[in-house]
Protein backbone atom coordinates (compact mmCIF):
# COMPACT_ATOMS: atom_id res chain seq x y z
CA UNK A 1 -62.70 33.14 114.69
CA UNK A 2 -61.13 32.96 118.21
CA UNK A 3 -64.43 31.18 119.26
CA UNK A 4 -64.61 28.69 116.07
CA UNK A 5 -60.89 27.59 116.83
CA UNK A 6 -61.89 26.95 120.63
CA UNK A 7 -64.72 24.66 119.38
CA UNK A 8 -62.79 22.60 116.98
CA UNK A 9 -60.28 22.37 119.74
CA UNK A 10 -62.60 20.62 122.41
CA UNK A 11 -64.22 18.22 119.93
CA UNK A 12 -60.42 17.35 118.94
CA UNK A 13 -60.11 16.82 122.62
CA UNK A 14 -63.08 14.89 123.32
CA UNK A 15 -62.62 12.77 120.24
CA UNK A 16 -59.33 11.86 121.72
CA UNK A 17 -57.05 13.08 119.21
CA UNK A 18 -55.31 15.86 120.87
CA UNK A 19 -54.70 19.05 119.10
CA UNK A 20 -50.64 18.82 117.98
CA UNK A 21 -51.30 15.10 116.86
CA UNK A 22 -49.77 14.24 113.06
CA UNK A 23 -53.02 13.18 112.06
CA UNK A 24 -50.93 11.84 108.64
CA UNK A 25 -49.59 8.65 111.01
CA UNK A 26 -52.95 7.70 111.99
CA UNK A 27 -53.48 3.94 111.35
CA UNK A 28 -56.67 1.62 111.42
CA UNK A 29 -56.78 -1.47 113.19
CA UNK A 30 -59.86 -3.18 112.56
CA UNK A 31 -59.64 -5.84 114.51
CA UNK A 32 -59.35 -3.78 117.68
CA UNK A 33 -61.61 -1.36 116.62
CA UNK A 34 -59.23 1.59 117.12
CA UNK A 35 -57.01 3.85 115.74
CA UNK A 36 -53.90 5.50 116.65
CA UNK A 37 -50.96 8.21 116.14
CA UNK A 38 -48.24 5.95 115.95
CA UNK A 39 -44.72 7.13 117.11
CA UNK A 40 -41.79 7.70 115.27
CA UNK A 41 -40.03 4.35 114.23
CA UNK A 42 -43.22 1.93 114.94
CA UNK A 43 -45.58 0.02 111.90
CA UNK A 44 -48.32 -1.77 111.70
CA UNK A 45 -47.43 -5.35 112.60
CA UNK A 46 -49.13 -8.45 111.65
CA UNK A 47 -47.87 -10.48 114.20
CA UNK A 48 -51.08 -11.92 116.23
CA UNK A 49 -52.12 -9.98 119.34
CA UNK A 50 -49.76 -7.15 118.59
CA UNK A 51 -51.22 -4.01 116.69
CA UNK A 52 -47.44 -2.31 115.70
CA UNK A 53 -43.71 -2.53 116.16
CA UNK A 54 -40.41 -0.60 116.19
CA UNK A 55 -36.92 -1.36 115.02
CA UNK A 56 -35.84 -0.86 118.57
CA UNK A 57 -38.00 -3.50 119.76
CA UNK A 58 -41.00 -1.70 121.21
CA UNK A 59 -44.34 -2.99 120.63
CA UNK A 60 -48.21 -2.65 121.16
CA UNK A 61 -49.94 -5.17 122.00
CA UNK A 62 -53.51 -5.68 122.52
CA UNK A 63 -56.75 -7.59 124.12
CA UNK A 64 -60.54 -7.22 123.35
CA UNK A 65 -62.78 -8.46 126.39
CA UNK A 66 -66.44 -8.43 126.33
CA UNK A 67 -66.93 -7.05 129.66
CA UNK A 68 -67.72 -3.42 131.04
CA UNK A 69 -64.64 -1.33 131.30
CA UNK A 70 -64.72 -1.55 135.68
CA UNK A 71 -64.34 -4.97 135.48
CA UNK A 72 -61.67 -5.39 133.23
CA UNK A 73 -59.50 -2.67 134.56
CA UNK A 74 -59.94 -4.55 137.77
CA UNK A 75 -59.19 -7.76 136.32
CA UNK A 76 -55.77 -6.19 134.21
CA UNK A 77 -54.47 -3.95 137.43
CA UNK A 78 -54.95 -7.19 139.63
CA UNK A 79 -53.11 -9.25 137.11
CA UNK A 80 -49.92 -7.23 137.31
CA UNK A 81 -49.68 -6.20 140.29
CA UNK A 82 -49.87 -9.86 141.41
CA UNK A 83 -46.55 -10.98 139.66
CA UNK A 84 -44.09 -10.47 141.74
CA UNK A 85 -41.54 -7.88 142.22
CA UNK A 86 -44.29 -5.65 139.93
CA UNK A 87 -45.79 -2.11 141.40
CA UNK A 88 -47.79 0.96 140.68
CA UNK A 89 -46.69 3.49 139.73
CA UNK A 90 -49.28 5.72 138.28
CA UNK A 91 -52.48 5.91 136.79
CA UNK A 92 -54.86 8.93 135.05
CA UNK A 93 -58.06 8.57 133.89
CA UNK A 94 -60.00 10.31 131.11
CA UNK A 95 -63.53 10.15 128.61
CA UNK A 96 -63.01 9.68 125.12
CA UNK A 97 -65.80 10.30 122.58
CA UNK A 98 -68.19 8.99 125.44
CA UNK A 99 -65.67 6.13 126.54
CA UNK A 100 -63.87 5.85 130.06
CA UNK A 101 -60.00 5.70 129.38
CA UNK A 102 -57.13 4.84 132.06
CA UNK A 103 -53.37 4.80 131.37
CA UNK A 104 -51.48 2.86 134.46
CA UNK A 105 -48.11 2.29 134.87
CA UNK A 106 -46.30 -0.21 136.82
CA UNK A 107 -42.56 -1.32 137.66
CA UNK A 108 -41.59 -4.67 137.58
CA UNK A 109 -39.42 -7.56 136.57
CA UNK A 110 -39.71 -9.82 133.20
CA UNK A 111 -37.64 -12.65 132.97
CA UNK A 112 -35.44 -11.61 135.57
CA UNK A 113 -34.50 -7.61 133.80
CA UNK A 114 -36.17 -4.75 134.99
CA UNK A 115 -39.20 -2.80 133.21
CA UNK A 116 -41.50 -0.40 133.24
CA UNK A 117 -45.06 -1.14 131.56
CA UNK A 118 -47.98 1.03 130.55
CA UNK A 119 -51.62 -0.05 130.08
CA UNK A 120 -54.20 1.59 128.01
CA UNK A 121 -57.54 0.46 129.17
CA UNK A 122 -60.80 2.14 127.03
CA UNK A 123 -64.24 0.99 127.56
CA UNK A 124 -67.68 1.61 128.19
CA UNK A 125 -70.68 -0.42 130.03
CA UNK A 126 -70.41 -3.22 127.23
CA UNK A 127 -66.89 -3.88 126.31
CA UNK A 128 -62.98 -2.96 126.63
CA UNK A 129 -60.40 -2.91 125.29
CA UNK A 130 -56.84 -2.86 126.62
CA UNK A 131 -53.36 -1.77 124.80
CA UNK A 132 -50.05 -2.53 126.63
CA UNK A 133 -46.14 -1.53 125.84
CA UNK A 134 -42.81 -2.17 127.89
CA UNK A 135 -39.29 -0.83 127.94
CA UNK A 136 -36.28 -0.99 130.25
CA UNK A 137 -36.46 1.57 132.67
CA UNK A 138 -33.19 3.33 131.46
CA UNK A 139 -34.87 4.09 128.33
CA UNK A 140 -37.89 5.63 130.15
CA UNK A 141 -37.54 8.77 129.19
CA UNK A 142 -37.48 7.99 125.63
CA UNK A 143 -40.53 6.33 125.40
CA UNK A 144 -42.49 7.20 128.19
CA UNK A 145 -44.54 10.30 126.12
CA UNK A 146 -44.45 9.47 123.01
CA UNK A 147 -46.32 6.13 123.91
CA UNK A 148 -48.57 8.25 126.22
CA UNK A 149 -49.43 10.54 123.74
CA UNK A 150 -50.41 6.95 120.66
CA UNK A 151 -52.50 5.87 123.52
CA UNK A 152 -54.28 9.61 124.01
CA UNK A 153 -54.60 9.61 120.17
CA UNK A 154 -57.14 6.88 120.15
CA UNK A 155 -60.31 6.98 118.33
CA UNK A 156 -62.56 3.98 117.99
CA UNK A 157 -63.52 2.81 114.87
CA UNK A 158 -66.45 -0.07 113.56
CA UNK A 159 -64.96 -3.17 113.67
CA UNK A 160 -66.00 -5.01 110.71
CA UNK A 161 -69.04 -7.41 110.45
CA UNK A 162 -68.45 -11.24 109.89
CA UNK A 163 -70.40 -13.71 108.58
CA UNK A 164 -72.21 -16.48 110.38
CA UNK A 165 -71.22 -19.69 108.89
CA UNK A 166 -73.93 -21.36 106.98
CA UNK A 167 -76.25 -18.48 107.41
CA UNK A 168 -76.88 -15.21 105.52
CA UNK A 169 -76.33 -13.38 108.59
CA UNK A 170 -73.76 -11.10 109.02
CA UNK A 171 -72.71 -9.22 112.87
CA UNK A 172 -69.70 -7.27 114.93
CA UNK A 173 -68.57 -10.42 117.18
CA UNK A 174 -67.38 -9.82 120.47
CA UNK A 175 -63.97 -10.15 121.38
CA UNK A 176 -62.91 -13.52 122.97
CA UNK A 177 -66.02 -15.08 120.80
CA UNK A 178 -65.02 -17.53 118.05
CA UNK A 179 -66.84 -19.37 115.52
CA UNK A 180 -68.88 -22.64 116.95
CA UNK A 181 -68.02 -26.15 115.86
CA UNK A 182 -71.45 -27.28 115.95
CA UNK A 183 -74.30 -25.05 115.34
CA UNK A 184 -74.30 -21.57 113.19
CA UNK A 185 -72.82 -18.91 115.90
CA UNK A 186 -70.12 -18.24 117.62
CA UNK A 187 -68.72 -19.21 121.36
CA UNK A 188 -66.90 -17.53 124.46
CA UNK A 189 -65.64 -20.61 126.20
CA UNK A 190 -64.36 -18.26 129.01
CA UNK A 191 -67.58 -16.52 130.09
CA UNK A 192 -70.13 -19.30 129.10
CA UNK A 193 -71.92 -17.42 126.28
CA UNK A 194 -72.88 -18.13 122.79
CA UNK A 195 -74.43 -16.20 119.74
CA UNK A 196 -76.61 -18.57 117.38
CA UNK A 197 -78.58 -18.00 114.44
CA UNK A 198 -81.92 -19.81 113.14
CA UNK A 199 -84.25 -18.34 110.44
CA UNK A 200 -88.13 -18.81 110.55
CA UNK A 201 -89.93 -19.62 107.45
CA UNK A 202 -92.76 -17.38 108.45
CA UNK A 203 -94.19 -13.28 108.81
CA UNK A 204 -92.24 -11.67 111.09
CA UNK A 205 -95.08 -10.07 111.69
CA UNK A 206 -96.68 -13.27 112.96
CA UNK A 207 -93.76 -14.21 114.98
CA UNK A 208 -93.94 -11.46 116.99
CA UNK A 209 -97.52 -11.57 117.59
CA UNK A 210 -96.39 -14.96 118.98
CA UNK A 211 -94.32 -13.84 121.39
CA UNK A 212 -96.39 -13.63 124.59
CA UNK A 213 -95.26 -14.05 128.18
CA UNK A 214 -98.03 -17.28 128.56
CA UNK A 215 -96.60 -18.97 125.17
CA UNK A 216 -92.95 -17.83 126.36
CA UNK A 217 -93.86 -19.53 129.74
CA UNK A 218 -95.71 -22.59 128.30
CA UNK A 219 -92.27 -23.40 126.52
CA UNK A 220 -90.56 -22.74 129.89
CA UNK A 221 -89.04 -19.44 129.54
CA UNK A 222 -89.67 -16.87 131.76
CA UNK A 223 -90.40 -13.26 129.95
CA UNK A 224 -87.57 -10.56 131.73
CA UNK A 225 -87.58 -7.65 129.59
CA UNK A 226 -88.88 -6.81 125.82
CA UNK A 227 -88.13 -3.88 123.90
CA UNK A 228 -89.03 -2.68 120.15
CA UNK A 229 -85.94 -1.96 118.80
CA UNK A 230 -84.23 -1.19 115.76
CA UNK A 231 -82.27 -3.90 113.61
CA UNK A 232 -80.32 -2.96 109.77
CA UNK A 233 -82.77 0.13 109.63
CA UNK A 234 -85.96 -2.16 110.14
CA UNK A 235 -88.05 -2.73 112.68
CA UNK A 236 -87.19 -5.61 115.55
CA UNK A 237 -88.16 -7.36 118.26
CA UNK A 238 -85.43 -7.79 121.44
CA UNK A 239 -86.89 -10.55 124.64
CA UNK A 240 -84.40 -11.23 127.45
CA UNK A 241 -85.90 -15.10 128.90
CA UNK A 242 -84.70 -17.11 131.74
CA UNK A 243 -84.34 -20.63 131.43
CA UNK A 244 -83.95 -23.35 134.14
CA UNK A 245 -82.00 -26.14 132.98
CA UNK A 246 -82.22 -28.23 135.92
CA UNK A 247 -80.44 -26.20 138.84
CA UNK A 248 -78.42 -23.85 136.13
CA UNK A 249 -80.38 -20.88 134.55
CA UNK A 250 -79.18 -19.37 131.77
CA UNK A 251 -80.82 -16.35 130.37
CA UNK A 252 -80.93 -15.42 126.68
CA UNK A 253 -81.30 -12.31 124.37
CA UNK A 254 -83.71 -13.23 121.38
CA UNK A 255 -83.78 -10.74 118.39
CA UNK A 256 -86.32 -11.09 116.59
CA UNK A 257 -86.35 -8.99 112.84
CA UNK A 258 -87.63 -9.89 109.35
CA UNK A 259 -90.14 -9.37 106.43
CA UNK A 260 -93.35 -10.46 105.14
CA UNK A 261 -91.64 -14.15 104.03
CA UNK A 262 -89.30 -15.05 106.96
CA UNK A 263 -88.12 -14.21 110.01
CA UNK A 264 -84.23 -13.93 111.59
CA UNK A 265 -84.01 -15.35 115.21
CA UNK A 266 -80.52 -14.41 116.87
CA UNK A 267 -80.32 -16.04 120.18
CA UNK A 268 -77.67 -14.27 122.60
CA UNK A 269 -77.36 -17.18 125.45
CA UNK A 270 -75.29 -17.36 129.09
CA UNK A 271 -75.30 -18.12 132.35
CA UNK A 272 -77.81 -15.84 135.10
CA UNK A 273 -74.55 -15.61 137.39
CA UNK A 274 -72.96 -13.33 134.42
CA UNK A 275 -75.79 -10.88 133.89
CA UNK A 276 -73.63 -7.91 134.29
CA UNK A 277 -70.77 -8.62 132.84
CA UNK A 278 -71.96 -10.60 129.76
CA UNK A 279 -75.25 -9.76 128.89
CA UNK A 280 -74.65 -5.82 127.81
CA UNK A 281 -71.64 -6.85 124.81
CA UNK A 282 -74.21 -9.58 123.55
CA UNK A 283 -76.84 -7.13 123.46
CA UNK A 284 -74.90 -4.92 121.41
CA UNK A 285 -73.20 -7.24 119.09
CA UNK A 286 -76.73 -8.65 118.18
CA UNK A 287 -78.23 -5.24 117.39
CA UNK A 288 -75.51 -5.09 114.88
CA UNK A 289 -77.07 -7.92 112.48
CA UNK A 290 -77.27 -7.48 109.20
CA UNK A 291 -78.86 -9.64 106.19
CA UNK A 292 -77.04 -10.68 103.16
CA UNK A 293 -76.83 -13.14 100.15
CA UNK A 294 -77.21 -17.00 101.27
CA UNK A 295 -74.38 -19.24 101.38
CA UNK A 296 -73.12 -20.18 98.01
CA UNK A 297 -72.93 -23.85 99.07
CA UNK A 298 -75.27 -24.44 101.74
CA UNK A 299 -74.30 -27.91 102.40
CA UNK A 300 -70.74 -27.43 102.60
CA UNK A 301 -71.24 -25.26 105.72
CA UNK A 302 -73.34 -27.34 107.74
CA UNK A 303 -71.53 -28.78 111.02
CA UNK A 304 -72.68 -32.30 110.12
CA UNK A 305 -72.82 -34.64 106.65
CA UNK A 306 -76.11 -36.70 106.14
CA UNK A 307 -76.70 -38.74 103.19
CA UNK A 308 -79.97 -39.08 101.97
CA UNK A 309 -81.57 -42.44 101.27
CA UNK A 310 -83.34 -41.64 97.84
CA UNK A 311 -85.59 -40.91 97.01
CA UNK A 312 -85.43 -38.08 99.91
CA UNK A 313 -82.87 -35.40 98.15
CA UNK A 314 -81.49 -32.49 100.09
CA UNK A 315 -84.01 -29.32 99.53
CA UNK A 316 -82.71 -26.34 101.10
CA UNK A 317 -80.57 -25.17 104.39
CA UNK A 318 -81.56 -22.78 107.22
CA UNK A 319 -78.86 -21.26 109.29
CA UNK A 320 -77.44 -24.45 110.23
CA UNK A 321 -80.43 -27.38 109.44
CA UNK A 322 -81.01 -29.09 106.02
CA UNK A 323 -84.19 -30.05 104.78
CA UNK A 324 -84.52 -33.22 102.67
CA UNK A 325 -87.66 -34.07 100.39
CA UNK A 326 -88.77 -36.27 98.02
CA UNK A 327 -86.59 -34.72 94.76
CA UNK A 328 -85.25 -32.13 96.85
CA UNK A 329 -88.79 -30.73 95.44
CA UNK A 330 -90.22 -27.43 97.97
CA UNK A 331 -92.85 -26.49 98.83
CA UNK A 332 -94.43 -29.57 99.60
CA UNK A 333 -97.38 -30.56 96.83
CA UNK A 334 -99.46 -32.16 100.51
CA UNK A 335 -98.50 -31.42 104.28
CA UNK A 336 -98.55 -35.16 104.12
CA UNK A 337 -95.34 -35.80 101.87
CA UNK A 338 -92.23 -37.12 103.19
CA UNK A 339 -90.04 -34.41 104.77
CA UNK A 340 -86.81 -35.00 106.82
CA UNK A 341 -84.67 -32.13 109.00
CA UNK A 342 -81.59 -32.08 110.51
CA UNK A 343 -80.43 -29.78 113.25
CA UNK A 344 -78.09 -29.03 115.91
CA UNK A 345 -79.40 -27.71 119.27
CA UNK A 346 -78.73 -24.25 119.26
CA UNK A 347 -75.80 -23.06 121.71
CA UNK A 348 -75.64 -21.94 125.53
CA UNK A 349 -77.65 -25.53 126.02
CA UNK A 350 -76.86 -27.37 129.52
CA UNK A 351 -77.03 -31.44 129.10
CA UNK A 352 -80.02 -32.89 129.30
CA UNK A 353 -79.93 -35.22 132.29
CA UNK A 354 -82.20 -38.23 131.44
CA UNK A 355 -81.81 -38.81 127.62
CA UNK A 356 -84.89 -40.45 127.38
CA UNK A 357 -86.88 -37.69 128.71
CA UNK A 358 -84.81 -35.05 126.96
CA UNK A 359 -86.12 -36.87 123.77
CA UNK A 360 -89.61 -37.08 124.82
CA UNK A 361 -89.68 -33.43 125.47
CA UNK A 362 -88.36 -32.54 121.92
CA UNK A 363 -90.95 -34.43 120.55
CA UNK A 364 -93.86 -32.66 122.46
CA UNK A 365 -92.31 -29.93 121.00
CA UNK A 366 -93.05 -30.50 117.33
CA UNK A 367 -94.31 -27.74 115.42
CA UNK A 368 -97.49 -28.51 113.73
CA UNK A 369 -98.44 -31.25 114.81
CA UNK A 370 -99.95 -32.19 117.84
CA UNK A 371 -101.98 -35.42 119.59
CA UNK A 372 -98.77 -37.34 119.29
CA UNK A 373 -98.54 -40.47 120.95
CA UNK A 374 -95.23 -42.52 120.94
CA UNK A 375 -95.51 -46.18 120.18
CA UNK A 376 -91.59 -47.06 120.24
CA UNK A 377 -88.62 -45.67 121.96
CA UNK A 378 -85.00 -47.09 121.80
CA UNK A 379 -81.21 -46.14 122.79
CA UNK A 380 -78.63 -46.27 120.35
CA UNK A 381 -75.62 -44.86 119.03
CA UNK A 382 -75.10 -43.07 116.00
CA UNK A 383 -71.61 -41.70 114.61
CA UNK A 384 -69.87 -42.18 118.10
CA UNK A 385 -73.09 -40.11 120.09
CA UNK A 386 -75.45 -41.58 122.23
CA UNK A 387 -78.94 -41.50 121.13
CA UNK A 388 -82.45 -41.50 121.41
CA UNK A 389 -84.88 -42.72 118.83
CA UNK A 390 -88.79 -42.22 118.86
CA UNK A 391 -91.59 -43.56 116.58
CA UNK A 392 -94.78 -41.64 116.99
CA UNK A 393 -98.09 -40.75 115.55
CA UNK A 394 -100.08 -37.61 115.46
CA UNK A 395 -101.92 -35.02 113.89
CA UNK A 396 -101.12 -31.99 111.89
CA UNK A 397 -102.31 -29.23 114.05
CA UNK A 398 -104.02 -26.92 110.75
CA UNK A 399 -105.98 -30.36 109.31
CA UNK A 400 -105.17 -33.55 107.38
CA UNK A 401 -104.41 -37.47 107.62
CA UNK A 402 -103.12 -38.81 110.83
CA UNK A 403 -99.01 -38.59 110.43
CA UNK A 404 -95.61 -40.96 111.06
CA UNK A 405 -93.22 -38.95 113.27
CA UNK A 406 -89.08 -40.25 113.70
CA UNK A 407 -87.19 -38.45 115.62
CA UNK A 408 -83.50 -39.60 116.61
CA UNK A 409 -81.75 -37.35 119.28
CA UNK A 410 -77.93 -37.60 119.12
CA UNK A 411 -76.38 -35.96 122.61
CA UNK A 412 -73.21 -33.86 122.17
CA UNK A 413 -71.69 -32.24 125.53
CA UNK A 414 -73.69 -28.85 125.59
CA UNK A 415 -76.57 -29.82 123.62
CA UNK A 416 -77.69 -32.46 120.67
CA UNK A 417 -78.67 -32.93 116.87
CA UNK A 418 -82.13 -33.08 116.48
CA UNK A 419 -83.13 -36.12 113.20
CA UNK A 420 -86.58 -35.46 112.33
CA UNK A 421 -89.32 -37.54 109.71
CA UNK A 422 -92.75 -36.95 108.69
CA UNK A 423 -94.82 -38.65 106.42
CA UNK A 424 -98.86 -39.40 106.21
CA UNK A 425 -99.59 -42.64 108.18
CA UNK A 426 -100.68 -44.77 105.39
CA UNK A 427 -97.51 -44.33 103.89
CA UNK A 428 -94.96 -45.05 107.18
CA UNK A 429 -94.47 -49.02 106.19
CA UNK A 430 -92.39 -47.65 103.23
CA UNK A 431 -90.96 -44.19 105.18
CA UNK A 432 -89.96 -45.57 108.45
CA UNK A 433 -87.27 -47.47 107.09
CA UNK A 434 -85.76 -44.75 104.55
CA UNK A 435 -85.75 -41.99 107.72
CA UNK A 436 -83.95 -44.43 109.67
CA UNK A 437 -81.47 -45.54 107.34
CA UNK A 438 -80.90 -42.03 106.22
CA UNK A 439 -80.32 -40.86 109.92
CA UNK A 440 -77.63 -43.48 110.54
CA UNK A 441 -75.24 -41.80 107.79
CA UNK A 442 -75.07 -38.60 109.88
CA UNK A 443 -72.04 -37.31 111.30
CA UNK A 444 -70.72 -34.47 112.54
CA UNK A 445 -67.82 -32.24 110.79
């Protein structure tokens, strides 16, 4: 018995809930992804950026950074014991359940009263999160161990999954990441990064076949790493790729995971200059994709509005693009039938430098098709964005009549919409016009 009680004792310990805490005053916090032993006198709070309260004005506050734990205890310490008049005045450190912990304390000033603050800084090589509470000094001794003991109570919880917009992917975002204004993801404006979402009509089977280091490199990425990995129970695919984008290189995580119909591309993107601190909390967060139900209203949560000259009718949405067809009718009766897509750029994209060029090198990029030859090319602006539209011909790469290609780039700060037509040649005299009037009705959200 002695040596059963001993047992439970050290898991208690390593768990981080210590062995006298009232386990019936634990509380969740979801957002945080923790959960304490609050003291005596403190709730839950729903004030933003503070996790509970007390009548006697004591609080916990809170910050999520996607960064390993050295860092950000760096970057926290350095912080406040910069402001003046503030100083250190202790600091322990501990594991919990796997995760380095640190609890400093510092003297100081705020807004010209003295007070004594404690931080609560828990982490790991991906991610961190910090906890802070102040008091007046004379009231030290009331507060000082009961708040030391909430913040040795911790235990991390999931944080809950949320839903890209437009897309039927779901996925634990990383703190300091919020939804993107125009493509399907999410942003860190801070550190550079972006999460985006795109679904492949095709085997994932056959998209990862595709996925060589010479086809990587003939589309200008540069193969780093590639593991087989795990995804929602299922098999996966995870690349890390270095792109040059003139003299910035950004790398990217690509997870790759899907079934015999379609296949989910999750794009992890930031700059080569953050490797360490960024690219371990976007590999996580993307392992943590899940697929659900579609959007109810696809259209509604695209980040752009395009009205279709008829007889072209909207046809379905993928993460983010809208395909338009002749009834909204799919699949297509002939490879040769009119088909129009709209798409944003997907994010972590530097500016393109010469627009014309930039437009020309989409176009190359066409999927099936190929032999195209561009036989007009002409600036304009669309919806307040500059923009670049190309008249081609070419060939469907798998067979068939010779083929109309429009394409209209519009250029947006980090990126562009891509406006894209096809239709058999014979049939471009009445096409051409329809694409192009339909692609001057877009605008962005």
């Amino acid at each position: 018995m002695t040596r059963l009680v001993t047992i439970v004792v050290l898991i208690l310990s390593a768990l981080g809930a210590p062995a006298g805490a009232d386990e019936a005053k634990r509380v969740e916090f979801a957002a945080a992804g923790v959960s304490l032993v609050l003291p005596e006198g403190m709730e839950p709070s729903g004030e933003e950026g503070v996790l509970a309260a007390g009548a006697d004005g004591l609080r916990i506050g809170w910050l999520g950074f996607p960064e390993p734990f050295d860092g950000a205890l760096g970057a926290l310490t350095g912080r406040f014991a910069a402001e003046e008049g503030n100083r250190e005045t202790g600091r322990e450190a501990f594991d919990l359940a796997g995760r380095r912990g640190a609890i400093v304390r510092f003297a100081g000033r705020s807004e010209d009263a003295p007070v004594e603050r404690m931080v609560f800084v828990l982490g790991d090589d991906a991610e961190t999160l910090a906890l802070f509470a102040a008091w007046p000094p004379e009231r030290s001794a009331e507060f000082l161990e009961p708040m030391r003991a909430c913040f040795r109570s911790a235990l991390v919880i999931p944080r809950p999954l949320v839903r890209v917009k437009g897309a039927s992917i779901s996925l634990v975002v990383p703190w300091r990441y919020v939804p993107a204004e125009d493509f399907p993801g999410f942003a860190c404006a801070e550190c550079g990064a972006s999460i985006a979402v795109s679904e492949i009509p095709g085997p994932f089977s056959e998209v990862r076949a595709g996925m060589t280091e010479p086809k990587l490199a003939a589309a200008g990425m540069k193969l780093v790493s590639r593991e087989d990995v795990t995804v929602a129970g299922g098999a996966g695919l995870l690349l890390r790729v270095e792109i040059a984008f003139g003299t910035a290189v950004h790398r990217k995580w690509f997870l790759l995971f899907g079934d015999a119909k379609h296949t989910v591309a999750l794009h992890g993107s930031y700059p080569r200059e953050h490797e360490d601190r960024v690219a371990p909390g976007l590999r996580r967060a993307l392992l943590t994709a899940r697929e659900g139900d579609p959007p109810a209203d696809p259209l509604a949560e695209l980040p752009f509005v395009v009205e279709a000259a008829p007889p072209l009718a909207f046809a379905t949405a993928l993460t983010g693009a809208a395909m338009f067809t002749v009834g909204g009718r799919i699949p297509l009766a002939d490879p040769g039938d009119p088909l129009f897509v709209v798409a944003p750029s997907l994010g972590g994209e530097a500016p393109p430098g010469d627009p014309r060029a930039a437009a020309r090198r989409r176009l190359l990029a066409t999927k099936e098709v190929g032999d195209i030859k561009a036989t007009a090319i002409e600036e304009l602006e669309v919806a307040g964005l500059h923009g670049v539209e190309i008249v081609a011909r070419a060939r469907l790469s798998y067979g068939g009549p010779p083929v109309l290609l429009y394409q209209l780039i519009l250029f947006r700060e980090t990126g562009y919409y891509l406006l894209q037509g096809r239709v058999r040649e014979n049939d471009s005299e009445e096409w051409l016009p329809l694409f192009r009037r339909t692609a001057r009705t877009f605008r962005p959200r």
